[in-house]
C-alpha atoms as a PDB file:
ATOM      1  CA  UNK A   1       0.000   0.000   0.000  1.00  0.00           C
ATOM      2  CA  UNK A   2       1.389   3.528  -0.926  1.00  0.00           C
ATOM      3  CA  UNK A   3       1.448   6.422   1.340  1.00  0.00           C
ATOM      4  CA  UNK A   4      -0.022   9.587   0.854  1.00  0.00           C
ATOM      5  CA  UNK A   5       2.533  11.891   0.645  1.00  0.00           C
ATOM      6  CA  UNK A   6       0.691  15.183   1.287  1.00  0.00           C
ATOM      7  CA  UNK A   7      -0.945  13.542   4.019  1.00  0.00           C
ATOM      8  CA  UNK A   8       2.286  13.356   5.648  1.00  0.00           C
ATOM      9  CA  UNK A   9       3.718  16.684   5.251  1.00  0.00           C
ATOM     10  CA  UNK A  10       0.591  18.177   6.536  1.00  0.00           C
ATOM     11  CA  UNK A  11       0.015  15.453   9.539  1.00  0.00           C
ATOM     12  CA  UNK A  12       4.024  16.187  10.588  1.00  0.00           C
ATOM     13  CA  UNK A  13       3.131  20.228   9.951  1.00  0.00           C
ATOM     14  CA  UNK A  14       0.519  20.104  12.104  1.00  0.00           C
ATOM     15  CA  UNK A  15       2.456  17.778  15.112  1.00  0.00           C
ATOM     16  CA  UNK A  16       5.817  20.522  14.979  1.00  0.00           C
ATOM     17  CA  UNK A  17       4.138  23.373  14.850  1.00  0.00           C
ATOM     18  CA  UNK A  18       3.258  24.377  17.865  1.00  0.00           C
ATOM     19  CA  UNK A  19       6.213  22.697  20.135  1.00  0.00           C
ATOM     20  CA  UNK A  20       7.950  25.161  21.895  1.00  0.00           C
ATOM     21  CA  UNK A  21      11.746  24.878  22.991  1.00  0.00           C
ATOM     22  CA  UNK A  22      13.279  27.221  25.815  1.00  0.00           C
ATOM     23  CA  UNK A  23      16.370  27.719  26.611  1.00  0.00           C
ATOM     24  CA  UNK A  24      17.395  27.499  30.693  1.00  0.00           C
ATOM     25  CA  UNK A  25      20.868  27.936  30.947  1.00  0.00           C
ATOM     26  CA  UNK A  26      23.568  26.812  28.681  1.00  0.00           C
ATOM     27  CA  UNK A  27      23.244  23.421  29.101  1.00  0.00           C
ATOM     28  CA  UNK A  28      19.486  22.569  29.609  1.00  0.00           C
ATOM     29  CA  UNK A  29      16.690  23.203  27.509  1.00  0.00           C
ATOM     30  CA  UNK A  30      12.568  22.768  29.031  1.00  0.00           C
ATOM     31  CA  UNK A  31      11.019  20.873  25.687  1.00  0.00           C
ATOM     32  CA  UNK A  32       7.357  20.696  25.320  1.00  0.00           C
ATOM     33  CA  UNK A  33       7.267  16.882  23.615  1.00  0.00           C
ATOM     34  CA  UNK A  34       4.428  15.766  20.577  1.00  0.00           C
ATOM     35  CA  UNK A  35       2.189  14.863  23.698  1.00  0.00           C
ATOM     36  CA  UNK A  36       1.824  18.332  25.034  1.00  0.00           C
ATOM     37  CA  UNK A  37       3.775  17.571  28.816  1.00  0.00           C
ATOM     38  CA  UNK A  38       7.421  19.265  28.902  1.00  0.00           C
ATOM     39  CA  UNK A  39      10.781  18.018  29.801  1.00  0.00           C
ATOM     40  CA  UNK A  40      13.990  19.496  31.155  1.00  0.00           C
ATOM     41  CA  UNK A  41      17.020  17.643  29.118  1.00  0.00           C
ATOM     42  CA  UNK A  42      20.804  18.165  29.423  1.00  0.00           C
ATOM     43  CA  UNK A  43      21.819  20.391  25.821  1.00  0.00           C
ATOM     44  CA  UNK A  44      25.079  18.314  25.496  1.00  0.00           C
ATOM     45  CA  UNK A  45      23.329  14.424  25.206  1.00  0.00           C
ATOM     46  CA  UNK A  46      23.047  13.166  21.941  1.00  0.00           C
ATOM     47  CA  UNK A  47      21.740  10.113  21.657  1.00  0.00           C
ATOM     48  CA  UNK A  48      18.001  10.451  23.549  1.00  0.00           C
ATOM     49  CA  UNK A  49      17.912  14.360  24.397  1.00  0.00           C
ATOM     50  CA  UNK A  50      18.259  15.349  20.575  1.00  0.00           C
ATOM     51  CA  UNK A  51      15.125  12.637  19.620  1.00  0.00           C
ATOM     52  CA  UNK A  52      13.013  14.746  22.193  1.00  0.00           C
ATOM     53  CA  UNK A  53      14.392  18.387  21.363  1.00  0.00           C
ATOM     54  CA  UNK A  54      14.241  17.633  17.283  1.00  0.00           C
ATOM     55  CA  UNK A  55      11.113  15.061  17.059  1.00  0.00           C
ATOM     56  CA  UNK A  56       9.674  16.002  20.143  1.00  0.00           C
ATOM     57  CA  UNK A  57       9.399  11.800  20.808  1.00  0.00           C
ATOM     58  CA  UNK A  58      11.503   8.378  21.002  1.00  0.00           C
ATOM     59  CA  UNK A  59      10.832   5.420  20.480  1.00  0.00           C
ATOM     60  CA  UNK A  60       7.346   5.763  18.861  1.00  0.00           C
ATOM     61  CA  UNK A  61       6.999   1.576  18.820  1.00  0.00           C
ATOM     62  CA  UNK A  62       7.486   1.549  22.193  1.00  0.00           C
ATOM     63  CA  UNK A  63       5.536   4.390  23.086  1.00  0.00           C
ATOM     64  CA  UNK A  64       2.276   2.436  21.589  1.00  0.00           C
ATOM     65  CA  UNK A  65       2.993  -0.616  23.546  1.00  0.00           C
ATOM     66  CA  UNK A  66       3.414   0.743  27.016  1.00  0.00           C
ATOM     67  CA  UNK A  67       0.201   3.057  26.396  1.00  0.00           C
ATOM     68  CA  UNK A  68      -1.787  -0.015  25.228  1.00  0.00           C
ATOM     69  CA  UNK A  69      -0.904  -1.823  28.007  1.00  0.00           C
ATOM     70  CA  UNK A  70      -1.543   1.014  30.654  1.00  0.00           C
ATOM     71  CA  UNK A  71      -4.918   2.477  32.349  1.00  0.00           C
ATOM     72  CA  UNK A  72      -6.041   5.059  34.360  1.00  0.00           C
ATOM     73  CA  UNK A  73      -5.069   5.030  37.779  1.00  0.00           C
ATOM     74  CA  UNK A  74      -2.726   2.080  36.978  1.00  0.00           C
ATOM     75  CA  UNK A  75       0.512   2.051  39.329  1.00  0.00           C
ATOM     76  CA  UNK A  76       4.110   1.820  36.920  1.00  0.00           C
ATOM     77  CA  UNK A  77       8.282   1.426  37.373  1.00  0.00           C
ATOM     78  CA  UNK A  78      10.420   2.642  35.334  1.00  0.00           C
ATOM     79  CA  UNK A  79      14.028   1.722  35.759  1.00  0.00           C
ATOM     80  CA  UNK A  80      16.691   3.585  33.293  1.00  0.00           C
ATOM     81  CA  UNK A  81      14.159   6.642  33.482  1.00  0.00           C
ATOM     82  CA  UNK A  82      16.549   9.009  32.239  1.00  0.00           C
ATOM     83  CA  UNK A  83      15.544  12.420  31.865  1.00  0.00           C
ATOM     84  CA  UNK A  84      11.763  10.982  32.459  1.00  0.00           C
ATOM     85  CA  UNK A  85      10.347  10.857  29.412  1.00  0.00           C
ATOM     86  CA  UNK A  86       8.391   7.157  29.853  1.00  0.00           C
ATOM     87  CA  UNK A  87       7.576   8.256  33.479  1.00  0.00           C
ATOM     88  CA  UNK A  88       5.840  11.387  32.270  1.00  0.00           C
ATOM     89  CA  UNK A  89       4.322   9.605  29.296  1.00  0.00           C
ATOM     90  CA  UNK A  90       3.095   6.765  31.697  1.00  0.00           C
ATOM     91  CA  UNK A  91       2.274   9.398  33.995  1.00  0.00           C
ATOM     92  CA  UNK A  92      -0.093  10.874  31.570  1.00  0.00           C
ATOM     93  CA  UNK A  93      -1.488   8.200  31.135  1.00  0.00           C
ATOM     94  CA  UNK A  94      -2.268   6.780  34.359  1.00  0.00           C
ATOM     95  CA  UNK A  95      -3.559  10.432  35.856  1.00  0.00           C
ATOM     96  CA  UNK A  96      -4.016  11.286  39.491  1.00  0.00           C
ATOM     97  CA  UNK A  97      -5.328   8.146  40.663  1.00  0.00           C
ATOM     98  CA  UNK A  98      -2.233   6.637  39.523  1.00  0.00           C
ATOM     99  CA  UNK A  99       2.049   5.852  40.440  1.00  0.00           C
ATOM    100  CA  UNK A 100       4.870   6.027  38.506  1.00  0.00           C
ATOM    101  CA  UNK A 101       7.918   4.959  40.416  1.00  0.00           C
ATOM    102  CA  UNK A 102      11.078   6.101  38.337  1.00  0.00           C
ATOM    103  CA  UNK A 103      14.292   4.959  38.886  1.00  0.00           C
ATOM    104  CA  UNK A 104      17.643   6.454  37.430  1.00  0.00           C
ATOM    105  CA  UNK A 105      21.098   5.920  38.620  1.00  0.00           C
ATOM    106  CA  UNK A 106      23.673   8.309  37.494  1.00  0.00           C
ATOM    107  CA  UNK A 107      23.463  11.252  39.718  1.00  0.00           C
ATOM    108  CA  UNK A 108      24.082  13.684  36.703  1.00  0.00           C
ATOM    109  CA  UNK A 109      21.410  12.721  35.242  1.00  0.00           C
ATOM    110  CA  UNK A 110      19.086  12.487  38.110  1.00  0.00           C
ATOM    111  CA  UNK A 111      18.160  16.337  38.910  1.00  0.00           C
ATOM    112  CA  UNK A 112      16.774  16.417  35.272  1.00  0.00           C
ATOM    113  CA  UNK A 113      14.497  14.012  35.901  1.00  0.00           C
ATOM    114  CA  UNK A 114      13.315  15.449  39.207  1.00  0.00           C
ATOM    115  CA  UNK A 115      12.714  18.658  37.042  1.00  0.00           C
ATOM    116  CA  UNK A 116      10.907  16.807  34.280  1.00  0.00           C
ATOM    117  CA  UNK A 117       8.642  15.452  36.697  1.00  0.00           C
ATOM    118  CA  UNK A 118       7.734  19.354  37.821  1.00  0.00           C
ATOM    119  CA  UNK A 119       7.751  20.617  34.209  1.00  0.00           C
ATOM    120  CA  UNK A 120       5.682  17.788  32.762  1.00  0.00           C
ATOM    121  CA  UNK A 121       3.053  18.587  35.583  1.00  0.00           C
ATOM    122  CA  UNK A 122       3.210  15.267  37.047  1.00  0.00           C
ATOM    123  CA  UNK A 123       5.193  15.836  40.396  1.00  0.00           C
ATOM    124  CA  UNK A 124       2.307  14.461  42.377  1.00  0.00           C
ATOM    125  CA  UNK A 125       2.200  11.344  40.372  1.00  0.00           C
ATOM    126  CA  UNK A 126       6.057  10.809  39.568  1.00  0.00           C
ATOM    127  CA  UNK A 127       8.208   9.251  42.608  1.00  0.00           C
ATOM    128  CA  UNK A 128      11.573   9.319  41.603  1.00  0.00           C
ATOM    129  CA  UNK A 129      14.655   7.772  42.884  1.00  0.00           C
ATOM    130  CA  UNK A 130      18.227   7.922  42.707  1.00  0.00           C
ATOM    131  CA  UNK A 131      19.708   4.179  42.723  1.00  0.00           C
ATOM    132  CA  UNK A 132      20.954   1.231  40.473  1.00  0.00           C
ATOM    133  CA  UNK A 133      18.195  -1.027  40.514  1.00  0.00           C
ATOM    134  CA  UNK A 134      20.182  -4.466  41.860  1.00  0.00           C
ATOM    135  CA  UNK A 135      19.719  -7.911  42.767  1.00  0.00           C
ATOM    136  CA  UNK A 136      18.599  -8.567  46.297  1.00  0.00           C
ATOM    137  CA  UNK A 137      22.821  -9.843  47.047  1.00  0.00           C
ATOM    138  CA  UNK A 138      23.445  -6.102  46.263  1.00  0.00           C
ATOM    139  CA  UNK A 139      21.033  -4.317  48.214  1.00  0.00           C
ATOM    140  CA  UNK A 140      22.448  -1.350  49.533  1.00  0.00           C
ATOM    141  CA  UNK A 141      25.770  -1.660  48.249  1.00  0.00           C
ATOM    142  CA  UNK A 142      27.900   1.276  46.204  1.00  0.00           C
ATOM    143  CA  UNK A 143      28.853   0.369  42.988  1.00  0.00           C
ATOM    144  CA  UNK A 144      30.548   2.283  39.687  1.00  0.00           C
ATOM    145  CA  UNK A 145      28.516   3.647  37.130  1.00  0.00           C
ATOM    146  CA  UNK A 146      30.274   4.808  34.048  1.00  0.00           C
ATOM    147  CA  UNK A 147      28.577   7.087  31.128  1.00  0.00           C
ATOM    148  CA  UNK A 148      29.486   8.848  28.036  1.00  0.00           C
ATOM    149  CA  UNK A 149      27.866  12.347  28.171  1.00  0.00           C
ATOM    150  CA  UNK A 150      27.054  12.277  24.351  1.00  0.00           C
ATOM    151  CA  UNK A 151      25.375   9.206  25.084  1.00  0.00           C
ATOM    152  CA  UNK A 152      23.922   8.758  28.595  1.00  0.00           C
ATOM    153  CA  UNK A 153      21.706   6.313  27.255  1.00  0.00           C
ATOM    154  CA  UNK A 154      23.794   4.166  27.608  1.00  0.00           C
ATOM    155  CA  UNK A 155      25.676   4.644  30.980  1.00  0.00           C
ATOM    156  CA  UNK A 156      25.776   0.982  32.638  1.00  0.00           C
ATOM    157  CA  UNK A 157      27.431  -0.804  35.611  1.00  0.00           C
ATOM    158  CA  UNK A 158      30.211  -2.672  33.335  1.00  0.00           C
ATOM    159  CA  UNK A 159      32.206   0.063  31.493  1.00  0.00           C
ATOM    160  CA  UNK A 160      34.827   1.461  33.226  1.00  0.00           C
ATOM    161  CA  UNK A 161      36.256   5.261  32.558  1.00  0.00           C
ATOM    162  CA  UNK A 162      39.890   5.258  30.912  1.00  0.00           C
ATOM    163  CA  UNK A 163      40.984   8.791  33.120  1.00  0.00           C
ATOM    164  CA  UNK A 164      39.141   9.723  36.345  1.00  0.00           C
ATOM    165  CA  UNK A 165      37.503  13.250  34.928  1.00  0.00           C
ATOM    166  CA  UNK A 166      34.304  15.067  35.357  1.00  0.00           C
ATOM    167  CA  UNK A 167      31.823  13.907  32.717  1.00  0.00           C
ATOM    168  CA  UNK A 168      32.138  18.307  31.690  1.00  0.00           C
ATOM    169  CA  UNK A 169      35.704  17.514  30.765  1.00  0.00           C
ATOM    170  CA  UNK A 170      34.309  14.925  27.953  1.00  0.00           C
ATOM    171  CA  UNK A 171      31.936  16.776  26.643  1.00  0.00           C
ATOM    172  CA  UNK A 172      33.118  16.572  22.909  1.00  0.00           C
ATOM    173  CA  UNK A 173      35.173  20.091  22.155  1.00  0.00           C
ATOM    174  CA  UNK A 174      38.981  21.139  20.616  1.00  0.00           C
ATOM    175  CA  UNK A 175      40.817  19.106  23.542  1.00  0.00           C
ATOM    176  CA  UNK A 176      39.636  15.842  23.619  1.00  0.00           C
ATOM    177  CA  UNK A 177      38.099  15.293  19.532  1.00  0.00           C
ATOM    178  CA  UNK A 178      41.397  13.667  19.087  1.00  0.00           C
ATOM    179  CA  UNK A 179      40.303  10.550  21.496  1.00  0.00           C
ATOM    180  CA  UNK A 180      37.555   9.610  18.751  1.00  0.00           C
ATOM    181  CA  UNK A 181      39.649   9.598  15.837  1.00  0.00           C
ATOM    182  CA  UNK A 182      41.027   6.533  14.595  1.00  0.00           C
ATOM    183  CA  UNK A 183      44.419   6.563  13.274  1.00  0.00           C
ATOM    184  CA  UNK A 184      42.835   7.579   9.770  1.00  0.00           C
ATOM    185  CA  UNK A 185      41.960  10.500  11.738  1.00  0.00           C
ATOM    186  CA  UNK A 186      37.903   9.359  10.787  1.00  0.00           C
ATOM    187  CA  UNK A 187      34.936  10.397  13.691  1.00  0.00           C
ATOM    188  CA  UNK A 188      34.779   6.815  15.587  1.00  0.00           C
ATOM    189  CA  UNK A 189      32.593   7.190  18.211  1.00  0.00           C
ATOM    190  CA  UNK A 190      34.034   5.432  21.075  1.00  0.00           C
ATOM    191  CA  UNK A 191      32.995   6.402  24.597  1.00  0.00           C
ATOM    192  CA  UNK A 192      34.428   9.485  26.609  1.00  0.00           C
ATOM    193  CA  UNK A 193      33.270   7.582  30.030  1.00  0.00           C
ATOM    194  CA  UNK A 194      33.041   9.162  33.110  1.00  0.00           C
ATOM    195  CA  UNK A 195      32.757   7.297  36.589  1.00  0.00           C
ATOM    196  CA  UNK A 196      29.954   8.314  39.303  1.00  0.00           C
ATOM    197  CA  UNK A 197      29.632   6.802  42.740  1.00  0.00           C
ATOM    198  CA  UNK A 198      25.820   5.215  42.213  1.00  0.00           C
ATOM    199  CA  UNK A 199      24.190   3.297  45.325  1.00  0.00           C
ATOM    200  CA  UNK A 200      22.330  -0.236  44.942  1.00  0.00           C
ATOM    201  CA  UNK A 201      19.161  -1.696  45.557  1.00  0.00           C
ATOM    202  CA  UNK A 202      16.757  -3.614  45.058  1.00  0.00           C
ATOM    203  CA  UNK A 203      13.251  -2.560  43.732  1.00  0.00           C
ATOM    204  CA  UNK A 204      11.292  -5.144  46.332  1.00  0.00           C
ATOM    205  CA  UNK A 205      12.946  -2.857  48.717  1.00  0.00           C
ATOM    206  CA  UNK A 206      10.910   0.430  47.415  1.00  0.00           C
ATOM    207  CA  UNK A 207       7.539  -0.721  45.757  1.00  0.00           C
ATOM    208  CA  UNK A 208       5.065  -2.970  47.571  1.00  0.00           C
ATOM    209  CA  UNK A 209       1.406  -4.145  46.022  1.00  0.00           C
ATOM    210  CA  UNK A 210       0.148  -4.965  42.656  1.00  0.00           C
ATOM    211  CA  UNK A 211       2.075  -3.289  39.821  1.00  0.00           C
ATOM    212  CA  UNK A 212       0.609  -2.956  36.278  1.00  0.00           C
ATOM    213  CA  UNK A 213       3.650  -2.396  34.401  1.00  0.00           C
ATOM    214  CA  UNK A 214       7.255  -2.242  34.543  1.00  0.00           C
ATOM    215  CA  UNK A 215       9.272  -0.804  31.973  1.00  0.00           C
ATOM    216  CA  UNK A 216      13.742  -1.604  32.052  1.00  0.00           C
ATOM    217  CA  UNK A 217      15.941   0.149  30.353  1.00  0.00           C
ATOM    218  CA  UNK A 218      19.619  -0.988  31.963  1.00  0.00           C
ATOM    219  CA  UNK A 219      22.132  -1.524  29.431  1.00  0.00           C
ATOM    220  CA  UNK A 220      22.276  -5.464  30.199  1.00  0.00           C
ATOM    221  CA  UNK A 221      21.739  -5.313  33.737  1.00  0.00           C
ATOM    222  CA  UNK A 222      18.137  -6.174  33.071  1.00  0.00           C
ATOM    223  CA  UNK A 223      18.956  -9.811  34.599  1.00  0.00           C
ATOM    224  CA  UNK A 224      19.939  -8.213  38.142  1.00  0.00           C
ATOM    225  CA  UNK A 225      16.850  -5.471  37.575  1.00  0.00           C
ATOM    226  CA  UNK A 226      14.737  -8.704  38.035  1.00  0.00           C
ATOM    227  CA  UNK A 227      16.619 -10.671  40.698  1.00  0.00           C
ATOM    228  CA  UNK A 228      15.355  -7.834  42.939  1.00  0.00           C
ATOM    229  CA  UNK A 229      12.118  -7.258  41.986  1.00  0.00           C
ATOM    230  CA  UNK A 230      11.097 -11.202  42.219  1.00  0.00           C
ATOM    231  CA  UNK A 231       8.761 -10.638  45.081  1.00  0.00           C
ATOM    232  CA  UNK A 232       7.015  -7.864  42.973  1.00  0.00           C
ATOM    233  CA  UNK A 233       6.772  -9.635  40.175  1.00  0.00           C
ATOM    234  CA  UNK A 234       5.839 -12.922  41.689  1.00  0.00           C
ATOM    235  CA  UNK A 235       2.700 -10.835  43.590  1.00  0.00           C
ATOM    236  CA  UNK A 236       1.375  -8.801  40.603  1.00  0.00           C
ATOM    237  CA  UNK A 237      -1.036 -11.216  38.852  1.00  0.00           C
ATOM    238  CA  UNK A 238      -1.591  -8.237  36.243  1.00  0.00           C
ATOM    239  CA  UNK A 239       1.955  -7.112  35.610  1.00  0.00           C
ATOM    240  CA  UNK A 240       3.267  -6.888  31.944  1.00  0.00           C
ATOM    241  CA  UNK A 241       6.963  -6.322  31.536  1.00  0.00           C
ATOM    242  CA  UNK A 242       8.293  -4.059  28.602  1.00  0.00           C
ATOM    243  CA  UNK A 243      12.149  -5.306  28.853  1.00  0.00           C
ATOM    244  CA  UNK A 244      15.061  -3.904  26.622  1.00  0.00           C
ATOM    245  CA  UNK A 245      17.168  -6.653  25.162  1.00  0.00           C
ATOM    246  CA  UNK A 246      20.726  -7.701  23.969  1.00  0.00           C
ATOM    247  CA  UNK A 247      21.811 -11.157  23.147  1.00  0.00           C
ATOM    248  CA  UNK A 248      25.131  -9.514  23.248  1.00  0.00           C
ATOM    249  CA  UNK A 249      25.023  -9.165  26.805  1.00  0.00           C
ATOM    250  CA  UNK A 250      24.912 -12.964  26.960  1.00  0.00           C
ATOM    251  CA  UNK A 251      27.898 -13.789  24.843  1.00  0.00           C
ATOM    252  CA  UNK A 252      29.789 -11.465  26.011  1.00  0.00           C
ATOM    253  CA  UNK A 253      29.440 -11.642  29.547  1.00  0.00           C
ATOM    254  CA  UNK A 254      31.518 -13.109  32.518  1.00  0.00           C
ATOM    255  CA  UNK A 255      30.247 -16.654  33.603  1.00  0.00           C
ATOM    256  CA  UNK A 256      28.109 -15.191  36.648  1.00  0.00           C
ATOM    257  CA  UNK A 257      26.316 -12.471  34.150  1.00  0.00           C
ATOM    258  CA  UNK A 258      25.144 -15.244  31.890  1.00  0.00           C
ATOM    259  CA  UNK A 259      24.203 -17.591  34.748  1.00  0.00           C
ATOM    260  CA  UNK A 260      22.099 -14.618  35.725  1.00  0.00           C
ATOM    261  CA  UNK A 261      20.840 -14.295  32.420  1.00  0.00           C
ATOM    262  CA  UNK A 262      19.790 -17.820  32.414  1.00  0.00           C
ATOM    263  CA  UNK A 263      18.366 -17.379  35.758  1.00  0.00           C
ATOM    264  CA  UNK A 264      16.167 -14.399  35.061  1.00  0.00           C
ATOM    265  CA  UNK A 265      14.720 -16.196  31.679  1.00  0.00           C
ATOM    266  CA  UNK A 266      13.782 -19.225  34.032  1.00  0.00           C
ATOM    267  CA  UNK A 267      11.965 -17.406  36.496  1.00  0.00           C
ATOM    268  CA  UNK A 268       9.798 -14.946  33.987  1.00  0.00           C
ATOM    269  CA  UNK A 269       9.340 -18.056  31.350  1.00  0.00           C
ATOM    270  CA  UNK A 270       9.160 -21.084  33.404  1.00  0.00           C
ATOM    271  CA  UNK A 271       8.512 -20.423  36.892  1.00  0.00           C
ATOM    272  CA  UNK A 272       6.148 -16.982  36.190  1.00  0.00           C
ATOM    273  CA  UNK A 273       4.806 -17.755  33.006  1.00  0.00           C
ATOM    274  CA  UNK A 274       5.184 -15.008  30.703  1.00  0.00           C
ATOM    275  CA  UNK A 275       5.205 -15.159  26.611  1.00  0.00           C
ATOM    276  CA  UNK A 276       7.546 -12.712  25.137  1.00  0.00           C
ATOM    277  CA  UNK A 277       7.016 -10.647  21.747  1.00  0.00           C
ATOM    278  CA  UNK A 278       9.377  -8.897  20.235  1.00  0.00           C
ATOM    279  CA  UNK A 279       8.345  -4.857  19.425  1.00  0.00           C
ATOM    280  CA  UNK A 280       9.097  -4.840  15.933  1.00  0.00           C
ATOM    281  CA  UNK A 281      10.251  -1.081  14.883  1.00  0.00           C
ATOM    282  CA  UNK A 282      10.157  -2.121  11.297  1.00  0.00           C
ATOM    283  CA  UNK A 283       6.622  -2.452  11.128  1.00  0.00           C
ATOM    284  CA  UNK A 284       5.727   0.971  13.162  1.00  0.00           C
ATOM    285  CA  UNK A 285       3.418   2.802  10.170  1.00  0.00           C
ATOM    286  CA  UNK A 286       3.420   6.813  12.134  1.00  0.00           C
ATOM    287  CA  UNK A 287      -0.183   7.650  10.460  1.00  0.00           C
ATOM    288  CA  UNK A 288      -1.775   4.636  11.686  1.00  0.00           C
ATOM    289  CA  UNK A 289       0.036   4.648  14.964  1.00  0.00           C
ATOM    290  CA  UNK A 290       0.394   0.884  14.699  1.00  0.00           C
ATOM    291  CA  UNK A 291       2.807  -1.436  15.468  1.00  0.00           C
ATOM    292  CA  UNK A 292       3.500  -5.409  15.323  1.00  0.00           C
ATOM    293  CA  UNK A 293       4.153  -7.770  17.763  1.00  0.00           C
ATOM    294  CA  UNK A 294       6.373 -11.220  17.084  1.00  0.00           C
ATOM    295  CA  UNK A 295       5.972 -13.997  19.799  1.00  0.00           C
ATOM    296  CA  UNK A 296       9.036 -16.057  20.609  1.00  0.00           C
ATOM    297  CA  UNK A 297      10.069 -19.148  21.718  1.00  0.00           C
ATOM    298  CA  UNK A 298      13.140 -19.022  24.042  1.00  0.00           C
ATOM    299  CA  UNK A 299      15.645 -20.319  21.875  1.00  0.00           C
ATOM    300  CA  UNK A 300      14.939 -17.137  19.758  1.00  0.00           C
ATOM    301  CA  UNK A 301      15.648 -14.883  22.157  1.00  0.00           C
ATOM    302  CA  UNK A 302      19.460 -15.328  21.964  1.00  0.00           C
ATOM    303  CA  UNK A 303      19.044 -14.866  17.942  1.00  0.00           C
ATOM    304  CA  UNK A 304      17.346 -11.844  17.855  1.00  0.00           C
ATOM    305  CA  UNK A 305      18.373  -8.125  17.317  1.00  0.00           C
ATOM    306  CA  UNK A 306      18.988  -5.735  19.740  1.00  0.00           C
ATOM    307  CA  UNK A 307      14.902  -5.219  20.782  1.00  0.00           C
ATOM    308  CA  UNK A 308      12.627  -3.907  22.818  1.00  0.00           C
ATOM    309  CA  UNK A 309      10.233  -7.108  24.476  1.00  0.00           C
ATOM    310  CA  UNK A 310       7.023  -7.265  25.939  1.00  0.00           C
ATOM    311  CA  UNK A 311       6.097  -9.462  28.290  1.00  0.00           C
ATOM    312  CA  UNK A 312       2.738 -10.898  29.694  1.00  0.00           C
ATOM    313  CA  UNK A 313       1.386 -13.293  31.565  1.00  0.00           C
ATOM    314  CA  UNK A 314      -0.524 -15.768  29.084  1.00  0.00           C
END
């Protein structure tokens, strides 16, 4: 089926034409997203902060899945919040009656959510919290987080920072462009990382009750995201899971990562019952607002792309 063109232009006209952008100091910007609610984001992040300040979105696919799956007065998580976009989408979603608990661990990134949560209008709805969300062996420990400012989407647990140096000092600029050159002097870009102190635990420790959905976004630490939130899973009858995904993270982990791997896909397929689809971005048609869903069996989850899944109880 061909698309309409004109229909298009003028549908995308009509989206970006009233978004407003305002500059708050020199490196934050309050940006009013394609669903009306603002956010605060950090000016020097590439790889999330420019989807929301040029297309006023991420993740569209996604977007459809977690609304579909969410209700008024529903309660949420959201671990790898970020900046808050999901939480204040969610939050939107679920209104007053409802909770969003968001969790982010890097403390640079932290204070924009907080003010995401006040510029969205949603501060009575969003509880957010600073901490790596860990297995329950981890509970309150302190750990090393390590991001790249350009792309704080994916700051993890497992990278480690060449030089101990604020996260300002590798902001790309004239002194450091020469660490992502390759010896053909061609743009390569490998991570500036910066190391922040983060503290652990586990999300049984902060949520209690039924939860509707949870939504985890942690760069392959997904496996210990679950380990502690077993309880809550195990007591939430109603709970769908939207999980990000990496078979990498399997093959290329230590021996105990991939026994946790194993462990986590045991517990949510065998002992908890959920079938997994794959979100497939491919088939995401913008007019339409549509998107398809792939089932898989378990072997396929190790053959699969790098994915967003969602999971639910059959």
């Amino acid at each position: 089926m061909s698309i309409d063109l004109n229909h298009l232009l003028e549908t995308l006209r009509a989206e970006f034409k009233n978004r407003k952008v305002i500059p708050l100091s020199e490196s934050e910007l309050a940006v009013q997203t394609l669903n009306g609610f603002w956010l605060v984001v950090p000016s020097w992040n590439l790889d999330v902060a420019v989807g929301i300040i040029r297309d006023g979105q991420i993740e569209p696919w996604t977007n459809r899945i977690m609304l579909e799956h969410l209700s008024p007065g529903d309660k949420m998580v959201n671990v790898g919040a970020n900046f808050g976009y999901y939480a204040a989408l969610a939050a939107q979603r679920v209104g007053p009656e409802g909770e969003v608990h968001a969790v982010e661990a890097n403390p640079v990134v932290f204070p924009y959510l907080v003010k995401s949560s006040f510029w969205s209008g949603f501060p009575n709805i969003i509880r957010a919290y600073n901490f790596a969300a860990v297995g329950h062996a981890n509970n309150d420990e302190k750990m090393i987080f390590a991001f790249d400012p350009q792309f704080i989407g994916g700051g993890n647990l497992f990278s480690r920072a060449r030089t101990q140096v604020s996260y300002r000092e590798n902001i790309w600029n004239d002194g450091n462009i020469e660490s992502v050159l390759d010896e053909n002097r061609k743009f390569i870009p490998r991570g500036l990382y910066s190391d922040v102190e983060v503290h652990g635990k586990s999300l049984d420790s902060i949520v209690s009750g039924d939860i509707d959905l949870i939504l985890v976004d942690a760069e392959g630490a997904e496996c210990f995201v679950v380990d502690g939130a077993r309880n809550t899973i195990a007591n939430s009858p109603n709970l769908k899971m939207i999980l990000e995904w990496d078979p990498h993270s399997y093959r290329s982990g230590d021996e105990t990562r991939r026994e946790s791997i194993e462990a986590m896909w045991k517990f949510l397929l065998t002992e908890q019952n959920f079938s997994v689809f794959r979100i497939k971005p491919e088939t995401y048609h913008s007019i339409k607002g549509t998107v398809e869903l792939e089932l898989l069996t378990p072997d396929q989850l190790y053959d699969i792309p790098h994915s967003d899944l969602l999971l639910r109880r059959d």
